[in-house]
Protein backbone atom coordinates (compact mmCIF):
# COMPACT_ATOMS: atom_id res chain seq x y z
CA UNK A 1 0.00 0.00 0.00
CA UNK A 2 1.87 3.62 -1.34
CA UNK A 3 0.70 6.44 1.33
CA UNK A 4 -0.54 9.19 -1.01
CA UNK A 5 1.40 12.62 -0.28
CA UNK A 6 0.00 14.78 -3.27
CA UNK A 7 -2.66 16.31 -1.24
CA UNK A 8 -4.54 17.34 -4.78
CA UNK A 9 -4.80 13.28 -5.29
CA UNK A 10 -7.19 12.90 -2.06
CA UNK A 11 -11.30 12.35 -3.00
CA UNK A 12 -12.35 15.50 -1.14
CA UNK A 13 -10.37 19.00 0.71
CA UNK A 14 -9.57 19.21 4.25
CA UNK A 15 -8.15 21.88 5.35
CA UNK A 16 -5.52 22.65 8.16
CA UNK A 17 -6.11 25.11 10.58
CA UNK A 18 -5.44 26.64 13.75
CA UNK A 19 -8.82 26.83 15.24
CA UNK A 20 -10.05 28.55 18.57
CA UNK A 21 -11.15 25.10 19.71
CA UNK A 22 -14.49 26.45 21.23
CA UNK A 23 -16.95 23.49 21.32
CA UNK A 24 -18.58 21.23 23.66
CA UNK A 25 -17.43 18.25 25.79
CA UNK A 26 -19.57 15.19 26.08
CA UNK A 27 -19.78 12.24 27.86
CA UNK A 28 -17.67 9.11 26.66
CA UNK A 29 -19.37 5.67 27.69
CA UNK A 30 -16.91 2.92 27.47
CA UNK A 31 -19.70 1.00 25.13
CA UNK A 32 -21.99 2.00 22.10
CA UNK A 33 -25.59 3.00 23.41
CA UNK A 34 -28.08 1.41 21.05
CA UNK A 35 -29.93 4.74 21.83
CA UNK A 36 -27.07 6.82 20.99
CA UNK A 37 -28.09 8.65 18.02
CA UNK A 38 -31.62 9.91 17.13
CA UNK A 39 -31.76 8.76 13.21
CA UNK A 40 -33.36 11.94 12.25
CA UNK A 41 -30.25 13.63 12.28
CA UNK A 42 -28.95 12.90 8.81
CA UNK A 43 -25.20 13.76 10.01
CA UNK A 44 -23.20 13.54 13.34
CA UNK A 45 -19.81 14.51 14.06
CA UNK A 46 -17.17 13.83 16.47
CA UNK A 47 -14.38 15.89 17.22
CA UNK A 48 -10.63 14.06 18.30
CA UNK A 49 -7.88 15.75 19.91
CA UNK A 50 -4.51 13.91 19.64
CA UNK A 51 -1.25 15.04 21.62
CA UNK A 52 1.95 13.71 21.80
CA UNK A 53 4.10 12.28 24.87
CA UNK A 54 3.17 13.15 28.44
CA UNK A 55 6.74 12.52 30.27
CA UNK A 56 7.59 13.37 34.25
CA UNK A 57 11.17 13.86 34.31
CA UNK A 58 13.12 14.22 38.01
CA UNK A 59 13.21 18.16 37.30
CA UNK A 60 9.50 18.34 36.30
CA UNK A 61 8.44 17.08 39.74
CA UNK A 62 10.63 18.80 41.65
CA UNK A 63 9.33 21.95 40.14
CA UNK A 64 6.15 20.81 40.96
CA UNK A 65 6.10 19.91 44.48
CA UNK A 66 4.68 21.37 47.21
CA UNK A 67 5.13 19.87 50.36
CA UNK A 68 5.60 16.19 51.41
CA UNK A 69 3.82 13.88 48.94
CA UNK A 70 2.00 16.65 47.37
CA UNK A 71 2.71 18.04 44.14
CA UNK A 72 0.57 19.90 41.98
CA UNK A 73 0.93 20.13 37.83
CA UNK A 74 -2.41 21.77 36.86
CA UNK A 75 0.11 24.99 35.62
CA UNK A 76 1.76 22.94 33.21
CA UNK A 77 -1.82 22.67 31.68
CA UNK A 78 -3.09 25.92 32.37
CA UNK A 79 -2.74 27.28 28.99
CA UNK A 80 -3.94 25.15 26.65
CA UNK A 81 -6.98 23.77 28.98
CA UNK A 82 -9.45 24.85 27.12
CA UNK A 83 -8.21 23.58 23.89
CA UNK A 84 -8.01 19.89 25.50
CA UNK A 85 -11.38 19.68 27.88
CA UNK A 86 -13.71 21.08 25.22
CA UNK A 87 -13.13 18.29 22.43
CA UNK A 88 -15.64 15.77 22.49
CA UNK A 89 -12.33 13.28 23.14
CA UNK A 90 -8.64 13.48 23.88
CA UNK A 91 -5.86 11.49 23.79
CA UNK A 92 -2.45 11.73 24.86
CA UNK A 93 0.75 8.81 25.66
CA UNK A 94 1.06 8.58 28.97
CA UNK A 95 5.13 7.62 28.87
CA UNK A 96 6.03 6.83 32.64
CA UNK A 97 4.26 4.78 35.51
CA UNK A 98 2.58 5.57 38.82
CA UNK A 99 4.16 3.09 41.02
CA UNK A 100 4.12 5.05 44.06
CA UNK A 101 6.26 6.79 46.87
CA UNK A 102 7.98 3.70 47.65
CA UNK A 103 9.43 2.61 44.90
CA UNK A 104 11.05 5.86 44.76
CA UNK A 105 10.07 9.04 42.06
CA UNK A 106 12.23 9.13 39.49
CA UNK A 107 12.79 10.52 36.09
CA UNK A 108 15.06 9.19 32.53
CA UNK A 109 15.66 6.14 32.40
CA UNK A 110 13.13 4.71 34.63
CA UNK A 111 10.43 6.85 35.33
CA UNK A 112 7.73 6.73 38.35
CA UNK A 113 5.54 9.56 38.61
CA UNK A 114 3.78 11.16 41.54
CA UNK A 115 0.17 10.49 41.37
CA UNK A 116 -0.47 14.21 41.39
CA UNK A 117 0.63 14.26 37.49
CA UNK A 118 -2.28 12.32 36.49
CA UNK A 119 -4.73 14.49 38.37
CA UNK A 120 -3.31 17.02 36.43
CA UNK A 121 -3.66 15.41 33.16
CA UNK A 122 -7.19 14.43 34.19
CA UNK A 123 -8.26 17.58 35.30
CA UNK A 124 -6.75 19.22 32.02
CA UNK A 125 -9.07 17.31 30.28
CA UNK A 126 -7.70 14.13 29.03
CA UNK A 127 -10.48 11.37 27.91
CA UNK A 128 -7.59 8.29 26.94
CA UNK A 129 -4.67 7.21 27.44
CA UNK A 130 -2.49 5.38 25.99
CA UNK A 131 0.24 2.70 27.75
CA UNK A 132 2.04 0.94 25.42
CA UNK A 133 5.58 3.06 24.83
CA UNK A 134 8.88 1.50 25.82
CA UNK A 135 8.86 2.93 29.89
CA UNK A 136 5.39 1.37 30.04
CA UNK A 137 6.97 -1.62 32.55
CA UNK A 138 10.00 0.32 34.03
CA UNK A 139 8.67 -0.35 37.62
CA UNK A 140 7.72 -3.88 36.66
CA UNK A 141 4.43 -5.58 36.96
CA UNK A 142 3.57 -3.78 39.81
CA UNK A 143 4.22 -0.49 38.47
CA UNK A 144 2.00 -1.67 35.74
CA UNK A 145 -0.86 -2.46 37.55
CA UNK A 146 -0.66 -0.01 40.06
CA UNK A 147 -0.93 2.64 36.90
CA UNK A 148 -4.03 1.05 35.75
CA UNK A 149 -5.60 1.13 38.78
CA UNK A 150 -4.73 5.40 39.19
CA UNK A 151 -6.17 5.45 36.24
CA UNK A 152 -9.17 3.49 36.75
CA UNK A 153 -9.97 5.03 39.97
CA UNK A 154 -9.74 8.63 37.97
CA UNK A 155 -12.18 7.53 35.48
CA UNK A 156 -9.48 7.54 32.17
CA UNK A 157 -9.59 5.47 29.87
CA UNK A 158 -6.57 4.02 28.60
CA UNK A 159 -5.14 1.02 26.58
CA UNK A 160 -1.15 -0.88 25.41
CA UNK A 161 -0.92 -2.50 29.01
CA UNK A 162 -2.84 -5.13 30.53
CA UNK A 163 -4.13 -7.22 34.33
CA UNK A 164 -4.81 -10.20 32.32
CA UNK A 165 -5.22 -11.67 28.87
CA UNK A 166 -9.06 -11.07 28.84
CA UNK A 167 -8.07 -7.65 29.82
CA UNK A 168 -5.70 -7.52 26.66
CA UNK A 169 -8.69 -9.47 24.55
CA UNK A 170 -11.15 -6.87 25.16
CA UNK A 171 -11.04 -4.28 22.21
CA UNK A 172 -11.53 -0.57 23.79
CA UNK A 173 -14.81 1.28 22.21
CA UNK A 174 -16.26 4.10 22.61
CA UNK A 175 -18.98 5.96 21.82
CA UNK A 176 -18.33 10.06 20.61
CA UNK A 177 -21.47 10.96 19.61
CA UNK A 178 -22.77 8.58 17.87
CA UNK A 179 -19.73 7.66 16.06
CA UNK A 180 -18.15 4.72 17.79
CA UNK A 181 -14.45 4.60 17.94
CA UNK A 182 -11.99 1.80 18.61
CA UNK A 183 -8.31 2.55 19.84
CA UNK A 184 -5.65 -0.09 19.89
CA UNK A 185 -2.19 0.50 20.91
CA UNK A 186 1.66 -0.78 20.59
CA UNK A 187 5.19 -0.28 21.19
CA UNK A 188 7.87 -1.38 19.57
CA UNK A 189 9.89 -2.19 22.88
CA UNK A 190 10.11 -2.52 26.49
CA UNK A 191 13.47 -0.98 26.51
CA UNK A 192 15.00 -4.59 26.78
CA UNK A 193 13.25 -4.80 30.49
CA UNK A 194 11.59 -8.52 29.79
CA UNK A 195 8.36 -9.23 29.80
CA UNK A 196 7.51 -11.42 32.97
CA UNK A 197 7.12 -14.99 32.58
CA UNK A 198 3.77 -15.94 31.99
CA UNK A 199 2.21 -12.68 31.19
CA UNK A 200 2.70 -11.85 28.14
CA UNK A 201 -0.11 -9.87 27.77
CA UNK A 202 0.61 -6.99 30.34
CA UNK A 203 2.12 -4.97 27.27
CA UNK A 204 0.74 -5.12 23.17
CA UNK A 205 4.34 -5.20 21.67
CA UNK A 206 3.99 -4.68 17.44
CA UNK A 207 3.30 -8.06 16.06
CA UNK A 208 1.71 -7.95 12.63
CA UNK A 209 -0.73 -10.71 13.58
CA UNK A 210 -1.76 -9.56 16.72
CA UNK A 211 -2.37 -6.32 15.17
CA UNK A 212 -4.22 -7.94 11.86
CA UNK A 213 -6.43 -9.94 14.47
CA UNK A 214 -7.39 -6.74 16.54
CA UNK A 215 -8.02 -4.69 13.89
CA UNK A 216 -10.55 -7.52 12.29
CA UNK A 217 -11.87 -7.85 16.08
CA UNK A 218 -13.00 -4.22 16.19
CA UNK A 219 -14.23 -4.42 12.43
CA UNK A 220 -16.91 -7.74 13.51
CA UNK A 221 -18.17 -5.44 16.63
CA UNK A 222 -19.21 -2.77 14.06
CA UNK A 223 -17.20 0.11 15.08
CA UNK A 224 -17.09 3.51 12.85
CA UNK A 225 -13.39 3.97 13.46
CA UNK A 226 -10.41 2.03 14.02
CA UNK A 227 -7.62 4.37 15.84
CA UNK A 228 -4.50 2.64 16.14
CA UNK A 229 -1.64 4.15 18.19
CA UNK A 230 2.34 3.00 17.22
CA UNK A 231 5.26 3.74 19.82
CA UNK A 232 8.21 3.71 17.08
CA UNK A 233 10.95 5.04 15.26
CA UNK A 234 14.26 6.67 15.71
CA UNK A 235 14.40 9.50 18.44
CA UNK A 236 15.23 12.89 17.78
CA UNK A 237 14.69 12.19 13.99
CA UNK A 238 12.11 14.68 12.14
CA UNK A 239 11.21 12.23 9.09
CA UNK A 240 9.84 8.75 9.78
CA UNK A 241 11.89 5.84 9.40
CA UNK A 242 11.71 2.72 7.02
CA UNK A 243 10.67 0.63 9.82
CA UNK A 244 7.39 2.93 11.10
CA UNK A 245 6.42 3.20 7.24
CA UNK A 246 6.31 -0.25 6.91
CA UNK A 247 4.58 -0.85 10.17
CA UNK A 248 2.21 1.72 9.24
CA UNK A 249 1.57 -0.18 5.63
CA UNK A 250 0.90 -3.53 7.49
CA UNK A 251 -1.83 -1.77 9.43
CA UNK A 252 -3.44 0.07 6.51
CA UNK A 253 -3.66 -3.28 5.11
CA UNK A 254 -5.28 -4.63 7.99
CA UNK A 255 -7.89 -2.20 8.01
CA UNK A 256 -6.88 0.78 10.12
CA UNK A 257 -8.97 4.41 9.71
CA UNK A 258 -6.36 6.74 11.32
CA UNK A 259 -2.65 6.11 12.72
CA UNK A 260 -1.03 7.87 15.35
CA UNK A 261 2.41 7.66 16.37
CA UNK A 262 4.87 8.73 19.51
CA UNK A 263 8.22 7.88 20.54
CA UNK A 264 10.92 10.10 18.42
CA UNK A 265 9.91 13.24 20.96
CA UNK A 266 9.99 15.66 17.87
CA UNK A 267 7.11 16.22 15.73
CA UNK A 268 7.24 14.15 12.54
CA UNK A 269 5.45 14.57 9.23
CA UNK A 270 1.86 13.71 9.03
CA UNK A 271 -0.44 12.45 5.47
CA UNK A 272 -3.22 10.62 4.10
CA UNK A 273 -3.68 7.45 2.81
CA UNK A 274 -6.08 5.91 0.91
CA UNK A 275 -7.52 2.86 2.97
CA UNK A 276 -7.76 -0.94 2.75
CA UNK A 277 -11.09 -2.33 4.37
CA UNK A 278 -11.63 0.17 6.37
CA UNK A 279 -14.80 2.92 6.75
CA UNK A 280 -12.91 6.12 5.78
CA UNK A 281 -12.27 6.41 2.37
CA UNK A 282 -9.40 8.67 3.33
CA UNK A 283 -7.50 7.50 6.06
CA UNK A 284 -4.85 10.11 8.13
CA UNK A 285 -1.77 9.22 9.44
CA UNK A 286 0.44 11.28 12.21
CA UNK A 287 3.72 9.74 12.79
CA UNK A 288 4.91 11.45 15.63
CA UNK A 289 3.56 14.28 18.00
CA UNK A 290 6.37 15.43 19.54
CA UNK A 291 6.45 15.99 23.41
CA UNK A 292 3.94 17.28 24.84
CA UNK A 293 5.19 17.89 28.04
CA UNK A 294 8.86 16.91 29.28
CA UNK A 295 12.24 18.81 30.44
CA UNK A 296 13.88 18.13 26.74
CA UNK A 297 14.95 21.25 26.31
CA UNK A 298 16.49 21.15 23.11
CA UNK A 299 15.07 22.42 19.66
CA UNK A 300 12.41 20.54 17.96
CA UNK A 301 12.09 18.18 21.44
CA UNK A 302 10.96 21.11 23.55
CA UNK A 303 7.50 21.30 20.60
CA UNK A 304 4.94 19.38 20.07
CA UNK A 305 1.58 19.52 18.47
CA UNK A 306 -2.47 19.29 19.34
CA UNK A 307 -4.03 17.69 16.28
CA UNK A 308 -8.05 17.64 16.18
CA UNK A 309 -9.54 15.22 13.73
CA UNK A 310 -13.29 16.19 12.70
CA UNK A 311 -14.62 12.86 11.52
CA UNK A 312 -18.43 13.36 10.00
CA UNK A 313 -21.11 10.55 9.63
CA UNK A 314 -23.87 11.06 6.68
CA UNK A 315 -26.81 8.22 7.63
CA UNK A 316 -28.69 9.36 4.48
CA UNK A 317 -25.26 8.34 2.58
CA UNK A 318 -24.30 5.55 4.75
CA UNK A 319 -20.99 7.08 4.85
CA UNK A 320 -18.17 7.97 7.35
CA UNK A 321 -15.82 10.82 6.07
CA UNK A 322 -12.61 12.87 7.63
CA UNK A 323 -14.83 16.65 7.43
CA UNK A 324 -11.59 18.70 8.78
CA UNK A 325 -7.72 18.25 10.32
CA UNK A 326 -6.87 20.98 12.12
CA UNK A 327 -3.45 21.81 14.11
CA UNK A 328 -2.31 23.89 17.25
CA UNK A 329 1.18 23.89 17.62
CA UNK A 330 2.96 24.26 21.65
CA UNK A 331 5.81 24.69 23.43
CA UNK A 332 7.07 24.00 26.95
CA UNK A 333 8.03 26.85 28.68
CA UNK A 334 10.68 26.64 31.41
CA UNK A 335 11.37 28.93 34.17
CA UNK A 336 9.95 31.70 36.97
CA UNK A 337 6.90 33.11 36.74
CA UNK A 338 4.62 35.05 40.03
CA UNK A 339 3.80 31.61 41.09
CA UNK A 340 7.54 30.41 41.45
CA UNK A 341 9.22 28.32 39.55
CA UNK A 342 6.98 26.27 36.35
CA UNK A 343 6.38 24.23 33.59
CA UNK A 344 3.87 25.42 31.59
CA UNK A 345 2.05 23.93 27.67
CA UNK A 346 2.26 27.39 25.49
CA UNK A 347 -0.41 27.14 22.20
CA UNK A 348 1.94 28.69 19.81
CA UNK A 349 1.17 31.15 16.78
CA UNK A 350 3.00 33.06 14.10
CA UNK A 351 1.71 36.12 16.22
CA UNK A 352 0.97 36.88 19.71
CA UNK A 353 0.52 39.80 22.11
CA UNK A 354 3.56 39.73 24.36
CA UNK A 355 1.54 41.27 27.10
CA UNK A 356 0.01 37.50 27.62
CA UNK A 357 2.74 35.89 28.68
CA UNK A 358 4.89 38.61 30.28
CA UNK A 359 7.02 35.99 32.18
CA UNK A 360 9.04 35.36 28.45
CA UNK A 361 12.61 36.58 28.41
CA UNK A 362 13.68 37.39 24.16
CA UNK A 363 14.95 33.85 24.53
CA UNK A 364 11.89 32.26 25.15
CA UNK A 365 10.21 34.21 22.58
CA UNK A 366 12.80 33.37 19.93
CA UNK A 367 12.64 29.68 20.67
CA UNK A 368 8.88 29.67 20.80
CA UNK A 369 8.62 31.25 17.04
CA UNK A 370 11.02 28.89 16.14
CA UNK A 371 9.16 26.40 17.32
CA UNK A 372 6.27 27.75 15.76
CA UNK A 373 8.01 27.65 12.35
CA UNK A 374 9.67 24.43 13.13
CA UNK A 375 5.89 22.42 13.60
CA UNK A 376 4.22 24.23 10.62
CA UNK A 377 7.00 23.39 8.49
CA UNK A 378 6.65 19.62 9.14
CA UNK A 379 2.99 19.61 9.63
CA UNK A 380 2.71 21.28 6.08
CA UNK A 381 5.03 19.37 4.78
CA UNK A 382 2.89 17.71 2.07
CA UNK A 383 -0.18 19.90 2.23
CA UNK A 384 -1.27 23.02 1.05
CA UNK A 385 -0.30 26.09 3.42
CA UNK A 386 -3.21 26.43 6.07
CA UNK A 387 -5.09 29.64 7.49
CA UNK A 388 -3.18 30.50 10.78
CA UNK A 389 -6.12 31.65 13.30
CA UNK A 390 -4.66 32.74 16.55
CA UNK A 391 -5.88 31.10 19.99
């Protein structure tokens, strides 16, 4: 299967954009209502927000804390809150673990998180997550399932590691909407940590099989959209590898609507493809989203991206369509502010009013335009320039 990059080639126009973001949340239910959707509404639409890597490094944390086991994050997601809690979903790769106090908080190379960073990421807004990255089992099983159960005791959603095969079995759906939505997820290593003997299934590690099987699982329960989420390629590189393009073929193949991909911590080229089995007609493809949040302060890691997919269901056409892609590039800024020392997600545009964020030395501003540049570059890579509309 070729991945189309002539953008003219592609059976309707969708156009980039950075968009204001204002619309409203919903509930997710973990499965389809059969009462979901009144039929006399000819069309429905869902709206997906995608980010890239959520990552606690040692100085993160220490930034963030407060006083004994309390730490608190919610400025690091201050800014672009209302971009993330008003989609109708978002997702983000949750790359470290929540293994508690005891086992000691700790940053690169194995990470353990206070629990007070996924409050934050819930509270910012966060629907899903996804496990499955190569940290997922750096605190073992029990840093495994103690992350699971965080998250299931916060109400997020989240998929790539496991309690038990029938746990691994069960194909995550939800319903946005009306539209209902099935996200998978995989990494292309544990970072050599082995998997523990006998369970297998507490991470999905890229398999074509497995992959061809779930995909075909989520087609037989009827699902609008199959999501699939890769944890590959090379780090630090800004065009995608041999290796994730042919992983990404193999799942096209298989069926897959729209791919999403993490693990190079810089923000990668994205495209469409035209699809194998699958509901879309035009399928989209994002091979890396950069960091969201981490303390790599370097260009192109210290970006990353919010990418909403629009996805549109006609009943009178029987049809399920990509209606928009739209993009909001960030960056991480590092340093004092009135509140002491933060972290803090900065939506990024070609213009801004300086008075906004007053805490910005000319550094900051110069590496936050250049980030700017550096995302719309990439992100534009193979399409046709977008309308830039600021936040």
């Amino acid at each position: 299967m070729i991945i189309m990059n002539n953008f003219l080639q592609i059976f309707f126009f969708i156009t980039f954009s950075i968009l204001s973001f204002y619309y409203l949340s919903i509930s997710i239910d973990f499965l389809p209502k059969e009462n979901a959707v009144d039929k006399r509404d000819s069309l429905i639409t869902a709206e997906i927000n995608f980010v890239g890597d959520l990552m606690c490094h040692s100085v993160q944390f220490n930034y963030a804390h407060v006083i004994d086991d309390s730490f608190d994050f919610n400025g690091v997601f201050s800014e672009v809150k209302k971009y993330l809690s008003d989609a109708d979903f978002t997702i983000g790769n949750f790359e470290t673990v929540l293994a508690g106090k005891k086992k000691g908080y700790s940053g690169y190379p194995f990470f353990n998180a206070p629990d007070d960073f996924l409050l934050a990421i819930k509270e910012a807004g966060f629907d899903f997550l996804v496990n499955a990255n190569n940290h997922a089992i750096d605190k073992g099983v029990k840093g495994v399932e103690r992350t699971i159960k965080k998250m299931d005791e916060l109400g997020i959603n989240h998929t790539g590691t496991y309690l038990s095969q029938h746990d691994r079995d069960s194909i995550r759906i939800f319903n946005i909407n009306g539209i209902h939505l099935a996200v998978l997820a995989y990494s292309y290593s544990t970072n050599g940590v082995p998997l523990p003997k006998g369970k297998n299934y507490i991470i999905n590690l890229i398999d074509y099989d497995l992959i061809e099987k779930d995909i075909a699982k989520a087609r037989n329960k009827r699902v609008d959209i199959v999501l699939v989420y890769f944890h590959f390629g090379e780090e630090y590189q800004r065009e995608p590898n041999g290796y994730q393009k042919e992983v990404i073929n193999n799942a096209i193949e298989a069926g897959a609507d729209i791919i999403i991909g993490s693990h190079p911590h810089v923000v990668q080229s994205v495209d469409y493809f035209k699809t194998n089995k699958a509901n879309l007609d035009t399928g989209f493809i994002a091979y890396s989203l950069g960091n969201f949040i981490s303390n790599q302060r370097w260009r192109y890691s210290d970006a990353g991206v919010i990418i909403k997919v629009k996805v549109s269901k006609n009943f009178l056409t029987d049809s399920v369509y990509l209606s928009s892609v739209e993009y909001l590039p960030t960056w991480v800024f590092k340093g004092k502010t009135k509140k002491g020392r933060e972290y803090i997600i900065l939506p990024v545009t070609n213009s801004y009013d300086d008075s906004i964020y007053s805490y910005l030395s000319e550094s900051d501003k110069e590496k936050m335009h250049q980030a700017f540049e550096d995302t719309k570059f990439i992100i534009t890579k193979f399409n046709s320039k977008p309308d830039l509309i600021s936040p």
